[in-house]
PDB file of N, CA and C in Angstrom:
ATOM      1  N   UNK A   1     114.981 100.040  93.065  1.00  0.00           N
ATOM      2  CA  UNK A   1     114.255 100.633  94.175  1.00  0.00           C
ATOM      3  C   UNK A   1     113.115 101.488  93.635  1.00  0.00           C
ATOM      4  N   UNK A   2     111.819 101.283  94.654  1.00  0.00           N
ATOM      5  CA  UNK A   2     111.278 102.392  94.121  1.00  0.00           C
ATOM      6  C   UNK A   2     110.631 103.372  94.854  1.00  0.00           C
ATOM      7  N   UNK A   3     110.027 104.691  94.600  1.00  0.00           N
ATOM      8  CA  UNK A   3     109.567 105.605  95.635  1.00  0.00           C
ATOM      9  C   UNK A   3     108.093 105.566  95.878  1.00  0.00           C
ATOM     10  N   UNK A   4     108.277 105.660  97.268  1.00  0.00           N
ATOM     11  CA  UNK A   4     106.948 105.829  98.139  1.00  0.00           C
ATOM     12  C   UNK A   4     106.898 107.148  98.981  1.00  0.00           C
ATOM     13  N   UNK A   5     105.887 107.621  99.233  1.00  0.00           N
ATOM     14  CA  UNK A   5     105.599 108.138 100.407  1.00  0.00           C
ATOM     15  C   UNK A   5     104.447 107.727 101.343  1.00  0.00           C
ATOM     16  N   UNK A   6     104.772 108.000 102.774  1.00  0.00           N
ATOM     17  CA  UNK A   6     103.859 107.579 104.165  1.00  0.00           C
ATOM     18  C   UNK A   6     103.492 109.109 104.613  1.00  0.00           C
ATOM     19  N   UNK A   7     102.253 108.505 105.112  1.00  0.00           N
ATOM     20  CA  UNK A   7     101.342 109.808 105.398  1.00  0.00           C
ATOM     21  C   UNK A   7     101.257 109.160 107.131  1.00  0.00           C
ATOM     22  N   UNK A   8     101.427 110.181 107.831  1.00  0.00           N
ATOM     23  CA  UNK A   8     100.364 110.145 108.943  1.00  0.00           C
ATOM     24  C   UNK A   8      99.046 111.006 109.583  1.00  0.00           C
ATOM     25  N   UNK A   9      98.351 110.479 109.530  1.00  0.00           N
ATOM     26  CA  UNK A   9      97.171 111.203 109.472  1.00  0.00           C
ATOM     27  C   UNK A   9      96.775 111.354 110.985  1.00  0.00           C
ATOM     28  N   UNK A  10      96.010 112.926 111.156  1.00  0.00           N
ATOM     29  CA  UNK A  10      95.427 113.383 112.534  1.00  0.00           C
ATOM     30  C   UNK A  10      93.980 112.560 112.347  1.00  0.00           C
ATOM     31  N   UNK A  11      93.290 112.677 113.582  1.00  0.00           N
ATOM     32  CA  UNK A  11      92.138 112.292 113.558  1.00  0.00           C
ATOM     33  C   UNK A  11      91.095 113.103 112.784  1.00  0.00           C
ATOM     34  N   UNK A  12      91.889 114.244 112.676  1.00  0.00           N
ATOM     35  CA  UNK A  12      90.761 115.279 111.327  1.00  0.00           C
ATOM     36  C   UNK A  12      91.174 114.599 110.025  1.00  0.00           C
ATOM     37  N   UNK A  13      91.929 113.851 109.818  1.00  0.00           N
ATOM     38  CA  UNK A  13      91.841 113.200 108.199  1.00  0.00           C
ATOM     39  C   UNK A  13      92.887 114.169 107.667  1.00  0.00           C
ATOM     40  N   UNK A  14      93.755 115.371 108.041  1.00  0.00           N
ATOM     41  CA  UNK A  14      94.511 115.856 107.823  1.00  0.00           C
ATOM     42  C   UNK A  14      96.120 115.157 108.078  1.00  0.00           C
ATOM     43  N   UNK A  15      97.384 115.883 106.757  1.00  0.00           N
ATOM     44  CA  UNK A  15      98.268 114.947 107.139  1.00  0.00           C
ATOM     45  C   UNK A  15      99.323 115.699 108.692  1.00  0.00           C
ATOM     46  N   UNK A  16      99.853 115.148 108.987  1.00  0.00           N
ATOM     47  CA  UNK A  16     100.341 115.904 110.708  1.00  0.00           C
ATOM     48  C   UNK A  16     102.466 115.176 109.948  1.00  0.00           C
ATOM     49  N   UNK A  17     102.079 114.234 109.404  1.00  0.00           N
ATOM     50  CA  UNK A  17     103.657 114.056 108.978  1.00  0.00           C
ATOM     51  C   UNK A  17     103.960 113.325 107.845  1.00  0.00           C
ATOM     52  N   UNK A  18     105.290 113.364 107.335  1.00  0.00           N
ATOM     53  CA  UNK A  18     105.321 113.180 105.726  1.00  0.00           C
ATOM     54  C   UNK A  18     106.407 112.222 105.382  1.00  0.00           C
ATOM     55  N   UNK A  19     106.801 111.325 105.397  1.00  0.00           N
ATOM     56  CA  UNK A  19     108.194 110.638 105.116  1.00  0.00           C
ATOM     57  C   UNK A  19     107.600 109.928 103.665  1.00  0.00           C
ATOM     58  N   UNK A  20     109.305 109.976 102.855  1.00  0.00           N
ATOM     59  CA  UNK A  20     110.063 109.537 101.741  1.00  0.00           C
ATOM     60  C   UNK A  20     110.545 108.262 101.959  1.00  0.00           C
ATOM     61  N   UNK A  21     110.687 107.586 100.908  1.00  0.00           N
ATOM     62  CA  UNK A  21     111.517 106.339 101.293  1.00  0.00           C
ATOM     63  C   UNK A  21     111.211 105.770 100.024  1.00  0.00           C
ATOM     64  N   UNK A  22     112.355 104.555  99.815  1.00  0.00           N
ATOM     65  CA  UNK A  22     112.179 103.852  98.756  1.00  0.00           C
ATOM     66  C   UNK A  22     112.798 102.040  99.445  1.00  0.00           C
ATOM     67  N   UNK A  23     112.191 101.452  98.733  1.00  0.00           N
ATOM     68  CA  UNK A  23     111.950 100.255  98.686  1.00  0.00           C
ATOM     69  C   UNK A  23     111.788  99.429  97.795  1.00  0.00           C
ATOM     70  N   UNK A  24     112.108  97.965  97.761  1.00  0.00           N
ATOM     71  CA  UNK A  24     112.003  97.099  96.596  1.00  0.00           C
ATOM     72  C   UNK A  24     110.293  96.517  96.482  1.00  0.00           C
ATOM     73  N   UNK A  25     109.711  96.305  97.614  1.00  0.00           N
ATOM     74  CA  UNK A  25     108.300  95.791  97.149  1.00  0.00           C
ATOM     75  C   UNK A  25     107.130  96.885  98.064  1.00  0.00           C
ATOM     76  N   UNK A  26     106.134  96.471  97.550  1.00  0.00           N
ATOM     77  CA  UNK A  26     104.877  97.726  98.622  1.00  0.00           C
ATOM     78  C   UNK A  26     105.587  96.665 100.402  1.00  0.00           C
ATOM     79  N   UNK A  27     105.033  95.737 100.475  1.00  0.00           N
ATOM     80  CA  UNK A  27     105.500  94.738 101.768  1.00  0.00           C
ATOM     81  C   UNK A  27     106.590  95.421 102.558  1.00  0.00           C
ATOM     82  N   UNK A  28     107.718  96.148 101.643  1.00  0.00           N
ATOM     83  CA  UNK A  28     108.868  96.781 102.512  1.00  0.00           C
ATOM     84  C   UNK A  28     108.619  97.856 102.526  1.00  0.00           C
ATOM     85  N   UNK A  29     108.068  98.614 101.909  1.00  0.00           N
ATOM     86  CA  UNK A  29     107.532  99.960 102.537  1.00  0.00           C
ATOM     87  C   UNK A  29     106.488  99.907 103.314  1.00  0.00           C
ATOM     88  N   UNK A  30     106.074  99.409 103.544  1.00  0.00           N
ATOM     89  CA  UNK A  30     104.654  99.147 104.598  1.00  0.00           C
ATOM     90  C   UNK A  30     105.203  99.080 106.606  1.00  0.00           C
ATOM     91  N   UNK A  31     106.290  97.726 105.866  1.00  0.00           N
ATOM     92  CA  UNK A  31     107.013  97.895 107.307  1.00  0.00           C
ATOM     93  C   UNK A  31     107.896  98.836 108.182  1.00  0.00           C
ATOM     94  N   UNK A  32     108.436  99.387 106.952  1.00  0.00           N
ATOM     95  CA  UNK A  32     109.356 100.800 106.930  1.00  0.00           C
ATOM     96  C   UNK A  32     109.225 102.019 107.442  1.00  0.00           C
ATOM     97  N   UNK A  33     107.500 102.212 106.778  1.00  0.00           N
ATOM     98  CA  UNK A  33     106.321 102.912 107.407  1.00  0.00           C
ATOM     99  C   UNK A  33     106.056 102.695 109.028  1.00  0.00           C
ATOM    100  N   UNK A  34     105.663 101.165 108.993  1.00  0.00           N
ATOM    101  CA  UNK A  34     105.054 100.802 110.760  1.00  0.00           C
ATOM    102  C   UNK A  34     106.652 100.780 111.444  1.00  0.00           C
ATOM    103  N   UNK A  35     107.798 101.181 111.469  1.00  0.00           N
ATOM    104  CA  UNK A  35     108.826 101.341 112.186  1.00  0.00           C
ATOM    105  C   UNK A  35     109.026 102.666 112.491  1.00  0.00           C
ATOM    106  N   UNK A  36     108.566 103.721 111.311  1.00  0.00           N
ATOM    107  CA  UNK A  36     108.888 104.989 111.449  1.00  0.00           C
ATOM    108  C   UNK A  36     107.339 106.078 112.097  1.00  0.00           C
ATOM    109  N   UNK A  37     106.234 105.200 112.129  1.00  0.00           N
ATOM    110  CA  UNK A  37     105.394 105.861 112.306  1.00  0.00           C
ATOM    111  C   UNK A  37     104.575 104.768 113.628  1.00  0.00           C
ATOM    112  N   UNK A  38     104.852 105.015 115.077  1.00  0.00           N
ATOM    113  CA  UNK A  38     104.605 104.596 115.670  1.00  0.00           C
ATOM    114  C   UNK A  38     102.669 104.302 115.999  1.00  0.00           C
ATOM    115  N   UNK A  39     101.648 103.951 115.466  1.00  0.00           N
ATOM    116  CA  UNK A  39     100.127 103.695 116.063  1.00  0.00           C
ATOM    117  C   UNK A  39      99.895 105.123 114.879  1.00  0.00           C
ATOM    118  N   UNK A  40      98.362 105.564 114.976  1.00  0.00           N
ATOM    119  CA  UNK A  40      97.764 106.323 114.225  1.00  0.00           C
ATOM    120  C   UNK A  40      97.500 105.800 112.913  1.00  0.00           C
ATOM    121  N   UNK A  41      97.074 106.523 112.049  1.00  0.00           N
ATOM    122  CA  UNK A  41      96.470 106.544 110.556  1.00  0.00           C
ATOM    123  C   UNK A  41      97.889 106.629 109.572  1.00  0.00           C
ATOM    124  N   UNK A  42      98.295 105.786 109.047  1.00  0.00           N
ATOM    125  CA  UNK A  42      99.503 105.482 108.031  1.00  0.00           C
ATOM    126  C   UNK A  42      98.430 104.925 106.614  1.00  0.00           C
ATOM    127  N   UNK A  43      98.869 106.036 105.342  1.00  0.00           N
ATOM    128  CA  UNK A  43      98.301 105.900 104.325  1.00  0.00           C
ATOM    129  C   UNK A  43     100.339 105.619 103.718  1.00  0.00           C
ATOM    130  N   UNK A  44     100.202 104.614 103.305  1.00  0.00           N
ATOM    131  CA  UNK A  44     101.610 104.495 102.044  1.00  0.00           C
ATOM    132  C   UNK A  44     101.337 104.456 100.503  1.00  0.00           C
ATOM    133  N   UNK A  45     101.814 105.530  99.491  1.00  0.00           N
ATOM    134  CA  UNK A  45     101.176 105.649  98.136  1.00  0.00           C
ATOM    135  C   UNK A  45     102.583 105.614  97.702  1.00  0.00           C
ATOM    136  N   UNK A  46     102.393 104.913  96.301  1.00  0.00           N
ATOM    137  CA  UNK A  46     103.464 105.391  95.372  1.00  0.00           C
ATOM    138  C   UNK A  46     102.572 105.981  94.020  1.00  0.00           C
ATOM    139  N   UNK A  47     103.330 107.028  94.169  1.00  0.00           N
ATOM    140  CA  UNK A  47     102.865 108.100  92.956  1.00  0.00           C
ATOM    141  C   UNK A  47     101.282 108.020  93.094  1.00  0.00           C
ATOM    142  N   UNK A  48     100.340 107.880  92.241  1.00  0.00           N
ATOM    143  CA  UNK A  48      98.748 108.488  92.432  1.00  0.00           C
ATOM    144  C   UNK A  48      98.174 107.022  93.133  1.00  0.00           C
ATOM    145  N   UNK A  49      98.946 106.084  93.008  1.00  0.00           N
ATOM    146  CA  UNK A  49      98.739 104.478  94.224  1.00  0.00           C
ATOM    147  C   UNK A  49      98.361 104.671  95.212  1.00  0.00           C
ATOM    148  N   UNK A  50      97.506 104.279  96.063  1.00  0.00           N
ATOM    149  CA  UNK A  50      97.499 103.638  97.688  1.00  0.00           C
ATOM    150  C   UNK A  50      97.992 102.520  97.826  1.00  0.00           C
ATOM    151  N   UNK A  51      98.881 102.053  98.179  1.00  0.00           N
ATOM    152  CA  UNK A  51      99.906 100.484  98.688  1.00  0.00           C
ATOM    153  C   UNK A  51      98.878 100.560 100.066  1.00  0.00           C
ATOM    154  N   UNK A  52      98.941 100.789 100.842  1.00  0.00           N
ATOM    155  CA  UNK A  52      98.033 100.529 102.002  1.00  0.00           C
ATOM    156  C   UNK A  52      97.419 102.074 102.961  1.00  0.00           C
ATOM    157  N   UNK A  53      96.699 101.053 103.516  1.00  0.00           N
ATOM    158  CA  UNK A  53      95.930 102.491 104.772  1.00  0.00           C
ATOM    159  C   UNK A  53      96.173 101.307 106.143  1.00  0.00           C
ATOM    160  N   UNK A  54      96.779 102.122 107.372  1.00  0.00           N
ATOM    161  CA  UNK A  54      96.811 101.669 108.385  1.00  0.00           C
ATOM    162  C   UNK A  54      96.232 102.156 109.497  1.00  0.00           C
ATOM    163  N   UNK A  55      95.134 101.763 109.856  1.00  0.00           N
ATOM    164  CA  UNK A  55      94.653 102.243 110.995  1.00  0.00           C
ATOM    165  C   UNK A  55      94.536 101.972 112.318  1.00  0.00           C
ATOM    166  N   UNK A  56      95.283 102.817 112.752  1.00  0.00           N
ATOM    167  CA  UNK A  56      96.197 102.132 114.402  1.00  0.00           C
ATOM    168  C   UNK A  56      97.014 101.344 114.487  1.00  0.00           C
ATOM    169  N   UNK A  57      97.884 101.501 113.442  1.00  0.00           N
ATOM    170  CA  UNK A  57      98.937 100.535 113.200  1.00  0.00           C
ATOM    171  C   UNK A  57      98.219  98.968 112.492  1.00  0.00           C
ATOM    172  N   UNK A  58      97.332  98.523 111.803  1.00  0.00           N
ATOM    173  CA  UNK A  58      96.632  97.560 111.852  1.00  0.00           C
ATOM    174  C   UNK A  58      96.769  97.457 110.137  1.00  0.00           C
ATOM    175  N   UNK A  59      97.019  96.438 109.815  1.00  0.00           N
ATOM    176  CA  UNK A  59      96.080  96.715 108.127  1.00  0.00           C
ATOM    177  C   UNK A  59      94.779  96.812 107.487  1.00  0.00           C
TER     178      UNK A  59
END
């Protein structure tokens, strides 16, 4: 497994919420992310990584 964190971002580019999680590929944290973070700005990084930026739920 490995560790990620998901950002959700306000419309100021600031973060508003923070979740942990680990996962076997970026693909399962991504979805993990879009289950736990309903629409808005979802950035998923592992360690100094960006795995993705989601904007409005979108890739």
């Amino acid at each position: 497994m490995q560790e990620y964190r998901a950002y959700l971002l306000g419309i100021d580019g600031h973060i508003r919420e923070r979740m942990e999680l680990e996962s076997e590929t970026d693909e399962e944290a991504v979805a993990k992310a879009r289950q736990h973070f309903s629409g808005g700005t979802i950035e998923i990084w592992q360690g100094v990584r960006i795995v993705a930026r989601l904007d409005n739920g979108s890739k």
